[in-house]
N, C-alpha and C. Protein backbone atom coordinates (compact mmCIF):
# COMPACT_ATOMS: atom_id res chain seq x y z
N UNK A 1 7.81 10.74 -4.94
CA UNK A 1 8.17 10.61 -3.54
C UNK A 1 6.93 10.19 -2.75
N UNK A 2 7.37 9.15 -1.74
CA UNK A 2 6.17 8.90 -0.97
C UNK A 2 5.46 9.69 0.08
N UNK A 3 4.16 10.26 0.23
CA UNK A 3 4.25 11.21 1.42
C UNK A 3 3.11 10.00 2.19
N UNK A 4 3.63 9.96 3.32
CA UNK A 4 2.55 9.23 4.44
C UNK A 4 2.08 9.50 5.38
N UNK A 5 0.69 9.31 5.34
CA UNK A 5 -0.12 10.23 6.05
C UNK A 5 -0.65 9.59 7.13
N UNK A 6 0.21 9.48 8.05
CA UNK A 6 0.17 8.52 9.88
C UNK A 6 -0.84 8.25 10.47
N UNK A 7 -1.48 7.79 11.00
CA UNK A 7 -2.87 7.26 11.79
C UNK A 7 -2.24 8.23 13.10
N UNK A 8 -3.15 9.03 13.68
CA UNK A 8 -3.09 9.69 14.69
C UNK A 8 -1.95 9.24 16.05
N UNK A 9 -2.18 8.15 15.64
CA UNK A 9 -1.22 7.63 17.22
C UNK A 9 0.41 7.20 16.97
N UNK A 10 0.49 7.70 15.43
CA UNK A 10 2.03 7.42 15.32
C UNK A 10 2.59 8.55 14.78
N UNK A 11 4.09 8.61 14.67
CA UNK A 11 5.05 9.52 14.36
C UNK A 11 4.67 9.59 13.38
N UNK A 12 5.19 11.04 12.36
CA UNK A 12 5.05 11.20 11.45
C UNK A 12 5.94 10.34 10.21
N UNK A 13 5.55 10.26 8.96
CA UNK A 13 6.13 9.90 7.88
C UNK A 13 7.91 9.97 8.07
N UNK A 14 8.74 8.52 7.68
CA UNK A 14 10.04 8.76 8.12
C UNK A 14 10.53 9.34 6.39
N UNK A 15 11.50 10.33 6.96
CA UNK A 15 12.48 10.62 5.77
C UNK A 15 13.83 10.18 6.02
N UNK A 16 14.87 10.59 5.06
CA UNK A 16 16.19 10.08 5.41
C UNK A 16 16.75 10.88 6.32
N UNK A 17 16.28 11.88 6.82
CA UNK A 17 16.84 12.92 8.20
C UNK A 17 16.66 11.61 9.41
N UNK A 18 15.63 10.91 9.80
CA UNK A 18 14.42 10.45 10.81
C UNK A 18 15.81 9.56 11.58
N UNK A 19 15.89 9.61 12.85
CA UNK A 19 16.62 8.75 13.57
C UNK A 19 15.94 7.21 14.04
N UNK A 20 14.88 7.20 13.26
CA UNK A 20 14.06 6.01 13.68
C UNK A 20 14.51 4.85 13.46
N UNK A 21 15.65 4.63 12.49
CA UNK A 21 15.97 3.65 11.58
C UNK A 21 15.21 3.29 10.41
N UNK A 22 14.22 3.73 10.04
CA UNK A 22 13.02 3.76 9.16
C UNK A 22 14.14 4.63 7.33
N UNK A 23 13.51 4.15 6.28
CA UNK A 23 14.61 4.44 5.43
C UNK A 23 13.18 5.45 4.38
N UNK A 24 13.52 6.36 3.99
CA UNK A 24 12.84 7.02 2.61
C UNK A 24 12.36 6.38 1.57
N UNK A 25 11.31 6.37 1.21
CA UNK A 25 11.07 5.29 -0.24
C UNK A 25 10.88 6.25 -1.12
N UNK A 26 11.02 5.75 -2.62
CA UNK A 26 10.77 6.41 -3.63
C UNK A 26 9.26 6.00 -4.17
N UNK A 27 8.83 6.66 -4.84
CA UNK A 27 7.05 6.34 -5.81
C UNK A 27 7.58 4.93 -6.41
N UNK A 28 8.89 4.77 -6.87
CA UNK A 28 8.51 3.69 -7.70
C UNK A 28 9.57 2.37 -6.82
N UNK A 29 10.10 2.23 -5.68
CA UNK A 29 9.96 1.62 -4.87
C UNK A 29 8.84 1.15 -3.63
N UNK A 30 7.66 2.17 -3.86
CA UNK A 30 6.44 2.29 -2.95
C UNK A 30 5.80 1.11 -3.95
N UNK A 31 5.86 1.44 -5.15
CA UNK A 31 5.14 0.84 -6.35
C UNK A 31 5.61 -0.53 -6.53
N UNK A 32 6.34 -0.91 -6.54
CA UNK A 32 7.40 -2.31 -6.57
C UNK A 32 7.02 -3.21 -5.07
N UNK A 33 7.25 -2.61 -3.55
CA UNK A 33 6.65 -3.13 -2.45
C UNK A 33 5.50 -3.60 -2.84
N UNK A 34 4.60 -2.20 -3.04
CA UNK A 34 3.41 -2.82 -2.75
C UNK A 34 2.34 -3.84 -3.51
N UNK A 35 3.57 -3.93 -4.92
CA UNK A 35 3.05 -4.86 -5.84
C UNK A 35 3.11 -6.22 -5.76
N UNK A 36 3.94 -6.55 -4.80
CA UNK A 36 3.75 -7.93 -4.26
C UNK A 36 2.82 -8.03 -3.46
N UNK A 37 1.98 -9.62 -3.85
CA UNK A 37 0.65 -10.07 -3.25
C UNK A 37 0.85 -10.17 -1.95
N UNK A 38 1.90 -10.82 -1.36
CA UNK A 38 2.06 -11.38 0.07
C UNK A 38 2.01 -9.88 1.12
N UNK A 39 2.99 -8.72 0.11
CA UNK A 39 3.12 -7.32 1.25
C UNK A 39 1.82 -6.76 1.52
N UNK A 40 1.17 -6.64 0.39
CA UNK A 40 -0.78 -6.64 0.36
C UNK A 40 -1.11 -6.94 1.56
N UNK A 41 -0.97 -8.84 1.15
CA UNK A 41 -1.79 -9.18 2.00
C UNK A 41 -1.61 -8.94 3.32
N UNK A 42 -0.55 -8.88 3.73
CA UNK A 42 0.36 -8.79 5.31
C UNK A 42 -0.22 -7.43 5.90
N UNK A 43 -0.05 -6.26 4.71
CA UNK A 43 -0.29 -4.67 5.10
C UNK A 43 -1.88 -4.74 5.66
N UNK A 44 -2.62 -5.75 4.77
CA UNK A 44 -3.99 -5.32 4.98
C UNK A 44 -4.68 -6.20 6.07
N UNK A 45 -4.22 -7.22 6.71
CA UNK A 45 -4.15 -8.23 7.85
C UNK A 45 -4.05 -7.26 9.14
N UNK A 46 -2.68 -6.47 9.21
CA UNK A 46 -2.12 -5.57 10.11
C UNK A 46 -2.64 -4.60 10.59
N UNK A 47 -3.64 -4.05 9.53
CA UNK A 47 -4.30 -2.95 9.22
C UNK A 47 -5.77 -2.84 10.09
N UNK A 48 -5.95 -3.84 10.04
CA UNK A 48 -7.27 -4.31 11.16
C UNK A 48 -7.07 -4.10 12.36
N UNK A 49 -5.57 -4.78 12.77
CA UNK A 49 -5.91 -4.79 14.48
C UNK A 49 -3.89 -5.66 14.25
N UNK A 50 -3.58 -4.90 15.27
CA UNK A 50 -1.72 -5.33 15.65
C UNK A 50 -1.92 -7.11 15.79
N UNK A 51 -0.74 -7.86 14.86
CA UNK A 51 -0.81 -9.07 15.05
C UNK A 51 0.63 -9.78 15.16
N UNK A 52 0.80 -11.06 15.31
CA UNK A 52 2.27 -11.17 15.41
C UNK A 52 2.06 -11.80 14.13
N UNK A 53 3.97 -11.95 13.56
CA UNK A 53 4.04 -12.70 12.50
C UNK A 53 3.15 -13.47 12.02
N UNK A 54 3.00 -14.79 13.26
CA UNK A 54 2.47 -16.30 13.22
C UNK A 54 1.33 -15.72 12.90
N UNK A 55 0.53 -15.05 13.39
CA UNK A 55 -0.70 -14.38 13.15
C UNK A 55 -0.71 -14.07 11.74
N UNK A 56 -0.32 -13.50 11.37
CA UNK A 56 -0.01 -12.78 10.03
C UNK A 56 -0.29 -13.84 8.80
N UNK A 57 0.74 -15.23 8.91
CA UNK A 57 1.14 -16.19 7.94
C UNK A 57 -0.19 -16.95 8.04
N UNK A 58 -1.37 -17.44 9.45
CA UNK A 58 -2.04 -18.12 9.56
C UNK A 58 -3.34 -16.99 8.77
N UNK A 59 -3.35 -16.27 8.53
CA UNK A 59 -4.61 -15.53 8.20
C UNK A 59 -4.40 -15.25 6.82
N UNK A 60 -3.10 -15.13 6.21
CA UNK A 60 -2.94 -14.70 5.16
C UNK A 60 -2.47 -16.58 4.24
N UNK A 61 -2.55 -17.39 5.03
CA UNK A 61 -1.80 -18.65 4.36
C UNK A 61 -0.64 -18.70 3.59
N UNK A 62 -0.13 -17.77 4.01
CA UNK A 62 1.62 -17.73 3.79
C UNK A 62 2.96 -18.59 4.70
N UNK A 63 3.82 -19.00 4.41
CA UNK A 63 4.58 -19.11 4.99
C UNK A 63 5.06 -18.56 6.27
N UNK A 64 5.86 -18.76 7.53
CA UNK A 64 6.23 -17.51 8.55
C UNK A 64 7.54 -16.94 7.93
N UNK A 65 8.30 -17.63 7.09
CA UNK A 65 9.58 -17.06 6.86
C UNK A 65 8.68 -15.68 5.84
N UNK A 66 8.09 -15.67 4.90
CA UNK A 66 7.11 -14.90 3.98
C UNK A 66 6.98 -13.78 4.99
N UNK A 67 6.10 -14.46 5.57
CA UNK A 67 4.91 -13.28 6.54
C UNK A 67 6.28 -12.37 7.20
N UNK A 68 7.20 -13.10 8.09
CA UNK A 68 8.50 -12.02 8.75
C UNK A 68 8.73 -11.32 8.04
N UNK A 69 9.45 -11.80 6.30
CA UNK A 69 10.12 -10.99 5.43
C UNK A 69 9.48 -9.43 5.37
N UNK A 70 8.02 -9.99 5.04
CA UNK A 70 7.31 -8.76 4.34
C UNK A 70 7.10 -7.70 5.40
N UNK A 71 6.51 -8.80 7.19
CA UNK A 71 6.44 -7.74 7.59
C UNK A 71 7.72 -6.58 7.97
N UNK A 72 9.06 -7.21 8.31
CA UNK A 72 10.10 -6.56 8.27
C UNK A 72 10.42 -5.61 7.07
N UNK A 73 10.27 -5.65 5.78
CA UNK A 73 10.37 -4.72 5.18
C UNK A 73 9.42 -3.71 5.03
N UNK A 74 7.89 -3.98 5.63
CA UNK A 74 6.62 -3.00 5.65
C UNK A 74 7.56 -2.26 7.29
N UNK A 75 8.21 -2.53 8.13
CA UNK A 75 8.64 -1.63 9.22
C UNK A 75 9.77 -1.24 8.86
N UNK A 76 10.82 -1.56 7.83
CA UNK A 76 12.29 -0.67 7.31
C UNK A 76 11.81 0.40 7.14
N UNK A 77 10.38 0.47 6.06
CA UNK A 77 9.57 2.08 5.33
C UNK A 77 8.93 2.31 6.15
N UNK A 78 8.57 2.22 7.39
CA UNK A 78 7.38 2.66 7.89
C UNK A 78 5.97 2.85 7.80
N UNK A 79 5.60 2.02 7.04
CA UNK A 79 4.48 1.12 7.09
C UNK A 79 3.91 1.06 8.18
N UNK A 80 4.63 0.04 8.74
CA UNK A 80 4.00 -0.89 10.12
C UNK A 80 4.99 -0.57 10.75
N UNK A 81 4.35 -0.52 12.00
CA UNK A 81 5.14 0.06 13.32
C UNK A 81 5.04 -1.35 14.64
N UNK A 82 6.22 -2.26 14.92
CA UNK A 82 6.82 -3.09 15.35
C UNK A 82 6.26 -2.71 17.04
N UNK A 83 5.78 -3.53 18.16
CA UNK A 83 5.83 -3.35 19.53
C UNK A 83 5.98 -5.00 20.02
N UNK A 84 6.17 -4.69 21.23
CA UNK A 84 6.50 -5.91 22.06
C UNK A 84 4.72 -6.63 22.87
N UNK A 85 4.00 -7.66 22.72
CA UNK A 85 3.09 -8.42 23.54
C UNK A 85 3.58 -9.16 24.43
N UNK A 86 3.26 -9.05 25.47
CA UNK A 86 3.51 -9.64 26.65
C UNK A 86 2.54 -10.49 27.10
N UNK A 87 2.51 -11.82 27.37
CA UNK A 87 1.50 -12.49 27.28
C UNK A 87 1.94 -13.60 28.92
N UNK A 88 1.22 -12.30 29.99
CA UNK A 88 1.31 -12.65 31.45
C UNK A 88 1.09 -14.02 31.75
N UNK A 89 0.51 -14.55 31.15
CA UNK A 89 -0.56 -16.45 31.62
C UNK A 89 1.52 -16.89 31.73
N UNK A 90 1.43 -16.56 30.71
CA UNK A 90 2.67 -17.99 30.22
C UNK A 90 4.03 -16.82 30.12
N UNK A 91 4.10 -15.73 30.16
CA UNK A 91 5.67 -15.64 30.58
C UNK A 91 6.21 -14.93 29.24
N UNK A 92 5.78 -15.24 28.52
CA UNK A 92 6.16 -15.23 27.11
C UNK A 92 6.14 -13.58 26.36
N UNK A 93 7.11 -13.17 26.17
CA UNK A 93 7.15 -12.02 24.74
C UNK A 93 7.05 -12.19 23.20
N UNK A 94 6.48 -11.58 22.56
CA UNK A 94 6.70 -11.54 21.02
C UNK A 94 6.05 -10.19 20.03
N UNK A 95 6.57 -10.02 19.22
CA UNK A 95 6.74 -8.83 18.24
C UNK A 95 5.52 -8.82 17.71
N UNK A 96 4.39 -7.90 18.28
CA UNK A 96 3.28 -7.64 16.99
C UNK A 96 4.06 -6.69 16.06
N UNK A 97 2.98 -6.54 14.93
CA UNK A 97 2.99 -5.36 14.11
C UNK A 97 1.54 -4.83 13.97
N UNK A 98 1.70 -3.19 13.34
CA UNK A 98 0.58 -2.25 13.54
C UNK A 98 1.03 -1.96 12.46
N UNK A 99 -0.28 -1.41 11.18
CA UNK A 99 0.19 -0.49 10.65
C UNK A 99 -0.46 0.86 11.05
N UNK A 100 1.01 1.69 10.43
CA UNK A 100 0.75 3.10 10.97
C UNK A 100 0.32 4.38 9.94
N UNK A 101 -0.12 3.42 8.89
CA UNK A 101 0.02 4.72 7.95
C UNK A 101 -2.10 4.40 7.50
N UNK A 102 -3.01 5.28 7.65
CA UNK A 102 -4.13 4.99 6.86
C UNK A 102 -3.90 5.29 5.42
N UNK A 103 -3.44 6.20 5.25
CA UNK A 103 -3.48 7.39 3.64
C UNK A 103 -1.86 7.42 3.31
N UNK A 104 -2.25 6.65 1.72
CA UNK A 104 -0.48 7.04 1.65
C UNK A 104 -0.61 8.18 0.28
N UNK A 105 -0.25 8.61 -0.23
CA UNK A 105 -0.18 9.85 -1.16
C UNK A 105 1.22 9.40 -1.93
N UNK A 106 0.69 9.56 -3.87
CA UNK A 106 2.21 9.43 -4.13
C UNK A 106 1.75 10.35 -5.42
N UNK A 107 3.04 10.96 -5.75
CA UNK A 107 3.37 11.96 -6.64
C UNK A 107 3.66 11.23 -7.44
N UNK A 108 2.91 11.60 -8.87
CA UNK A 108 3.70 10.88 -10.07
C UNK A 108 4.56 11.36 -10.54
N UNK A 109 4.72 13.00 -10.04
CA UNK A 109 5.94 13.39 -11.16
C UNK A 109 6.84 13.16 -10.83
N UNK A 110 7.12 12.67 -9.66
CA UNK A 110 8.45 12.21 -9.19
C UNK A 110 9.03 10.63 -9.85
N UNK A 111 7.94 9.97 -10.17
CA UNK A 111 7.97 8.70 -10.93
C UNK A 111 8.23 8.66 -12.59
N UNK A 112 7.44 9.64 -13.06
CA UNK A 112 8.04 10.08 -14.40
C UNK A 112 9.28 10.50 -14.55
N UNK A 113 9.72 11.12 -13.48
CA UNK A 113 11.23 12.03 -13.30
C UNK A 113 12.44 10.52 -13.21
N UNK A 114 12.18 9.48 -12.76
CA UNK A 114 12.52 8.85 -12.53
C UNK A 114 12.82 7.90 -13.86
N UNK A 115 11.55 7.57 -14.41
CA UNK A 115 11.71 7.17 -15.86
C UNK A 115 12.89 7.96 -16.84
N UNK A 116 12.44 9.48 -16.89
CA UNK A 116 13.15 10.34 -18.01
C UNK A 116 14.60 10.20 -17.72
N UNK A 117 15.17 9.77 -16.67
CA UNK A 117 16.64 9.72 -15.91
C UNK A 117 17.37 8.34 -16.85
């Protein structure tokens, strides 16, 4: 089971109780995410400083359809935590992302348990 250990300025770790819309991951769905290069790269882009998608795909040289995907599924788990930029000059809104987790913690026996099944 995944336990996530929040950066001070966000909610705690979502479970399947959490009204956040945020969904529970398992160790070996944590393991599977984060084994793709692109979610890496996206998580660890984010991780610096809140960016939008376009941001995301230009730093990481990914695609934007890529960069959305991943970052949308790094905010289903709660990963990255989604806000609105408002960008006064020109009028304009758009979706950064943050991530919210520094420390993630995973239990293996829950992953072995998973195997023996």
């Amino acid at each position: 089971m995944l336990q996530n250990r929040p950066r001070d300025r966000t909610a705690p770790a979502a479970t399947d109780e959490d009204s956040d819309g945020t969904e529970e991951l398992s160790t070996s769905g944590l393991l599977e995410l984060l084994g793709d290069e692109y979610t890496r790269a996206a998580l660890r882009v984010v991780a610096d400083e809140p960016r939008s998608g376009t941001e995301v795909a230009e730093r990481t040289s990914m695609s934007k359809p890529t960069a959305f995907r991943r970052l949308n599924r790094l905010s289903e788990v709660g990963l990255v935590t989604v806000h609105r930029r408002i960008d006064t000059e020109q009028g304009h809104h758009h979706k950064v992302y943050e991530a919210s987790q520094e420390h993630l913690e995973v239990e293996l026996d829950s992953l072995l348990d998973e195997v023996d099944s």
